[in-house]
C-alpha atoms as a PDB file:
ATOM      1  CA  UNK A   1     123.897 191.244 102.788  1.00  0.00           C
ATOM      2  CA  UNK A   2     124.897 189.236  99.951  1.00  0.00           C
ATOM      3  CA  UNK A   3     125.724 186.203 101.839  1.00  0.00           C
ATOM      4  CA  UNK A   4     122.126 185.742 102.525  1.00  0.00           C
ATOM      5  CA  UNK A   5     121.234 184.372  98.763  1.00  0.00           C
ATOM      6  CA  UNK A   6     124.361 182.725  98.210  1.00  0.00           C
ATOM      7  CA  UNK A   7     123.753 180.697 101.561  1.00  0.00           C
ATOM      8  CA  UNK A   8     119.957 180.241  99.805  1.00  0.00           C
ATOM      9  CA  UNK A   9     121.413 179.193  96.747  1.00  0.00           C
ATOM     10  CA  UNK A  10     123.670 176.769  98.079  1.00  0.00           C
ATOM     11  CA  UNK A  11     120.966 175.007 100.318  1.00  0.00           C
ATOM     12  CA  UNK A  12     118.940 174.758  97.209  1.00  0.00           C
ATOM     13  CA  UNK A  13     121.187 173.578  94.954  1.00  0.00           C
ATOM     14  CA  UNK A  14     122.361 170.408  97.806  1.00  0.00           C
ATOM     15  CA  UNK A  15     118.785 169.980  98.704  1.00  0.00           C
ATOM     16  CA  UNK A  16     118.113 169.064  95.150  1.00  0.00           C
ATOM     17  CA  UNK A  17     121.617 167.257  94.585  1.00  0.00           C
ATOM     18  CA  UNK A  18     119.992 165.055  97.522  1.00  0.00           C
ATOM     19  CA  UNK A  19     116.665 164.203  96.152  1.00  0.00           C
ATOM     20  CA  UNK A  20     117.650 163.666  93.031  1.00  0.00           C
ATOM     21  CA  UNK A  21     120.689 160.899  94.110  1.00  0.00           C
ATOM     22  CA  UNK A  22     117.451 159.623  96.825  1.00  0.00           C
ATOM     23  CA  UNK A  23     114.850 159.760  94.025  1.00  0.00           C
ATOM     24  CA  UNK A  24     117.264 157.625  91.109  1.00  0.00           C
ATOM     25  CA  UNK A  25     118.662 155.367  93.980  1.00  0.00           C
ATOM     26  CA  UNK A  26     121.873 156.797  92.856  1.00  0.00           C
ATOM     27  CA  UNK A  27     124.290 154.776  95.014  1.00  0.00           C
ATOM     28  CA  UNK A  28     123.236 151.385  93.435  1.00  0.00           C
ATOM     29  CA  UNK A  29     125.186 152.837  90.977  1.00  0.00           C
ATOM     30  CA  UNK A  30     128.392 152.884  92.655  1.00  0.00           C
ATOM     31  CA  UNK A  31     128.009 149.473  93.927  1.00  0.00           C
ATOM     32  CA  UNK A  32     129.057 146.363  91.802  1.00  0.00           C
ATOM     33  CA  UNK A  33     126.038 144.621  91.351  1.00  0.00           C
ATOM     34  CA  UNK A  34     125.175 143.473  87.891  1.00  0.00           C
ATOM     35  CA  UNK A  35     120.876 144.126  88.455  1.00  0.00           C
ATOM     36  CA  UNK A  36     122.046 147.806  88.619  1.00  0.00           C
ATOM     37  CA  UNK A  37     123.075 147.401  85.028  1.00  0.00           C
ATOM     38  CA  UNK A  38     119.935 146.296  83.306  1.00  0.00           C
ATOM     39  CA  UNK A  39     117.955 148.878  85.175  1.00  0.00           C
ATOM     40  CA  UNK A  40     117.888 150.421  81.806  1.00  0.00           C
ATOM     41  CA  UNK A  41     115.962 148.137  79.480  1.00  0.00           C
ATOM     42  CA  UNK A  42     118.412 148.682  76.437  1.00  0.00           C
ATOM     43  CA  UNK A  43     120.909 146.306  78.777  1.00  0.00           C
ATOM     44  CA  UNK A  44     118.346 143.459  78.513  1.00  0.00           C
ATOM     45  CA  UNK A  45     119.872 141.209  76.107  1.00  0.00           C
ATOM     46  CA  UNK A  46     123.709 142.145  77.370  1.00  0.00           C
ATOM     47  CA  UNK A  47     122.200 141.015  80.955  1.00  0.00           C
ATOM     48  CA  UNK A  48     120.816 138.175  79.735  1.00  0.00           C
ATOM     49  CA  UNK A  49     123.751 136.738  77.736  1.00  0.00           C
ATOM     50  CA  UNK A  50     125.886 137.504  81.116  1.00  0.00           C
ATOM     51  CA  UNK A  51     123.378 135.616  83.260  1.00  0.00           C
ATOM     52  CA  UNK A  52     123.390 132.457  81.239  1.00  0.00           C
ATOM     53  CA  UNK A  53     126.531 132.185  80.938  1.00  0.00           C
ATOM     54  CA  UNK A  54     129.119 130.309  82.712  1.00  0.00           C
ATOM     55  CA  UNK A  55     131.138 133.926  83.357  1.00  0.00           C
ATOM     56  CA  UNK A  56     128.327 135.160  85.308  1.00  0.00           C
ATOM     57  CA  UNK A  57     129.640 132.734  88.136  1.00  0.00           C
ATOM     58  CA  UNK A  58     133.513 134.428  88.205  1.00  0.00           C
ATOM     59  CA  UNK A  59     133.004 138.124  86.961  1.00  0.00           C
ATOM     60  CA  UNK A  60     130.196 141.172  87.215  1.00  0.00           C
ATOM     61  CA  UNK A  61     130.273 143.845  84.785  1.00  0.00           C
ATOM     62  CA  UNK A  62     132.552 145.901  86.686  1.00  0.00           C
ATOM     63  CA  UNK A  63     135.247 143.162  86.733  1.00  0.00           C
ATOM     64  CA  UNK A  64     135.948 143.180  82.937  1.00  0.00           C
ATOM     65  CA  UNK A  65     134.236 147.454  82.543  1.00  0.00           C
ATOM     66  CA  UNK A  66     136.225 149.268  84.895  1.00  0.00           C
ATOM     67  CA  UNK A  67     139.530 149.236  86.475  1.00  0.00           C
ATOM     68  CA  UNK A  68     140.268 147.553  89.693  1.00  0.00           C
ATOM     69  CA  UNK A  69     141.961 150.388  91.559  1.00  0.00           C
ATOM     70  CA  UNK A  70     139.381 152.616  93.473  1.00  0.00           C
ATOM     71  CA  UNK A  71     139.942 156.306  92.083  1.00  0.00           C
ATOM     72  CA  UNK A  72     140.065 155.461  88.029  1.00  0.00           C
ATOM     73  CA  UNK A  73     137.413 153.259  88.581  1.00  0.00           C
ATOM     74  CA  UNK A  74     135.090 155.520  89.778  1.00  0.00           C
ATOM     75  CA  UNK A  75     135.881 158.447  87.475  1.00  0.00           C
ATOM     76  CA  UNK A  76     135.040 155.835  84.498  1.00  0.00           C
ATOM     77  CA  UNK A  77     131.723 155.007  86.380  1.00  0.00           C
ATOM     78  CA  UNK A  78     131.028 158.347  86.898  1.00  0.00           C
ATOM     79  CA  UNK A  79     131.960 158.872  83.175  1.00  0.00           C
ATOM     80  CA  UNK A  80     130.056 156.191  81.809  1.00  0.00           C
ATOM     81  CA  UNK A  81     127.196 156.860  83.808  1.00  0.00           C
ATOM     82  CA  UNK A  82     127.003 160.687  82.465  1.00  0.00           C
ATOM     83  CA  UNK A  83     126.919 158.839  78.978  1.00  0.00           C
ATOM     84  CA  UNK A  84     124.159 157.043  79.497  1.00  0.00           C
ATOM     85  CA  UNK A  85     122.304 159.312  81.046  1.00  0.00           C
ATOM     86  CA  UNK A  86     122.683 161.477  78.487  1.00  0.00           C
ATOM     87  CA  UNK A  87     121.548 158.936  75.871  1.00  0.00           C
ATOM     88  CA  UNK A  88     118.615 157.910  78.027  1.00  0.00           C
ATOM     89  CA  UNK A  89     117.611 161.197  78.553  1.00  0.00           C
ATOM     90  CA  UNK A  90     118.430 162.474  75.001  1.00  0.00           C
ATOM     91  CA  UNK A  91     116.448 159.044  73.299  1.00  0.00           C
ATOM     92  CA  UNK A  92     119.845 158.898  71.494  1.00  0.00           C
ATOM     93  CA  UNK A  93     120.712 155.378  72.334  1.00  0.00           C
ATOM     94  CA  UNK A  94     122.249 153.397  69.588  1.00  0.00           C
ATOM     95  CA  UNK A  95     120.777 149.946  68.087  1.00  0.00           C
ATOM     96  CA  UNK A  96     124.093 148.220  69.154  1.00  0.00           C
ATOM     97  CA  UNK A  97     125.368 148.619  72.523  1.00  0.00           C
ATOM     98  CA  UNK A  98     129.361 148.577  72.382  1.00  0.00           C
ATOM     99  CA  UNK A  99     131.648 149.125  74.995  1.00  0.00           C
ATOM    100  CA  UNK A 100     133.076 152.811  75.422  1.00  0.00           C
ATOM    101  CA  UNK A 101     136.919 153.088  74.691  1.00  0.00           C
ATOM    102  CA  UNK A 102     137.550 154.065  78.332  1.00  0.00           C
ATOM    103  CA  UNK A 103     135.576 150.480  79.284  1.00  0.00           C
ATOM    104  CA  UNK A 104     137.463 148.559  76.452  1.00  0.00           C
ATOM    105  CA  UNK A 105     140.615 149.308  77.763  1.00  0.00           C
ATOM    106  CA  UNK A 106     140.417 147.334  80.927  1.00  0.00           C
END
């Protein structure tokens, strides 16, 4: 008898996992492409300065922000994303953008 709402709660809380990651285009984030980056208008001038510059033809963001082997450089995505969303969210997002400590040390 108590399966029934746990089943119910599990649904709902996948079914809204799912819109949510289909609403925010969530896999763009995963993906290397430095467009996903400046989504947030904040990342305009670090875009920008990228884009003119002669290192936008070697590297993307993710070549010089997170590490090259596939596990730790997802968690540090998945880390840095939480941060920003958080200081999106929060309207706690700082006059200079610096690099994370986790993102510095590649």
């Amino acid at each position: 008898m108590m399966k029934i709402p746990i089943v119910i709660g599990i649904l709902a809380l996948v079914l809204t996992a799912g819109v949510g990651m289909y609403a925010t285009d969530f896999t763009a984030y995963l993906g290397n492409n430095p467009e996903t980056c400046n989504n947030c208008h904040v990342m305009d001038a670090a875009y920008e300065g990228w884009f003119h510059s002669g290192h936008a033809k070697v590297a993307v963001c993710n070549d010089c922000h997170t590490p090259h082997a596939t596990i730790p450089k997802y968690i540090v995505k998945s880390q840095s994303g939480f941060r920003h969303v958080s200081a999106f969210s929060t309207g706690n997002i700082p006059v200079a953008i610096r690099a994370h400590e986790s993102s510095r040390e590649v």
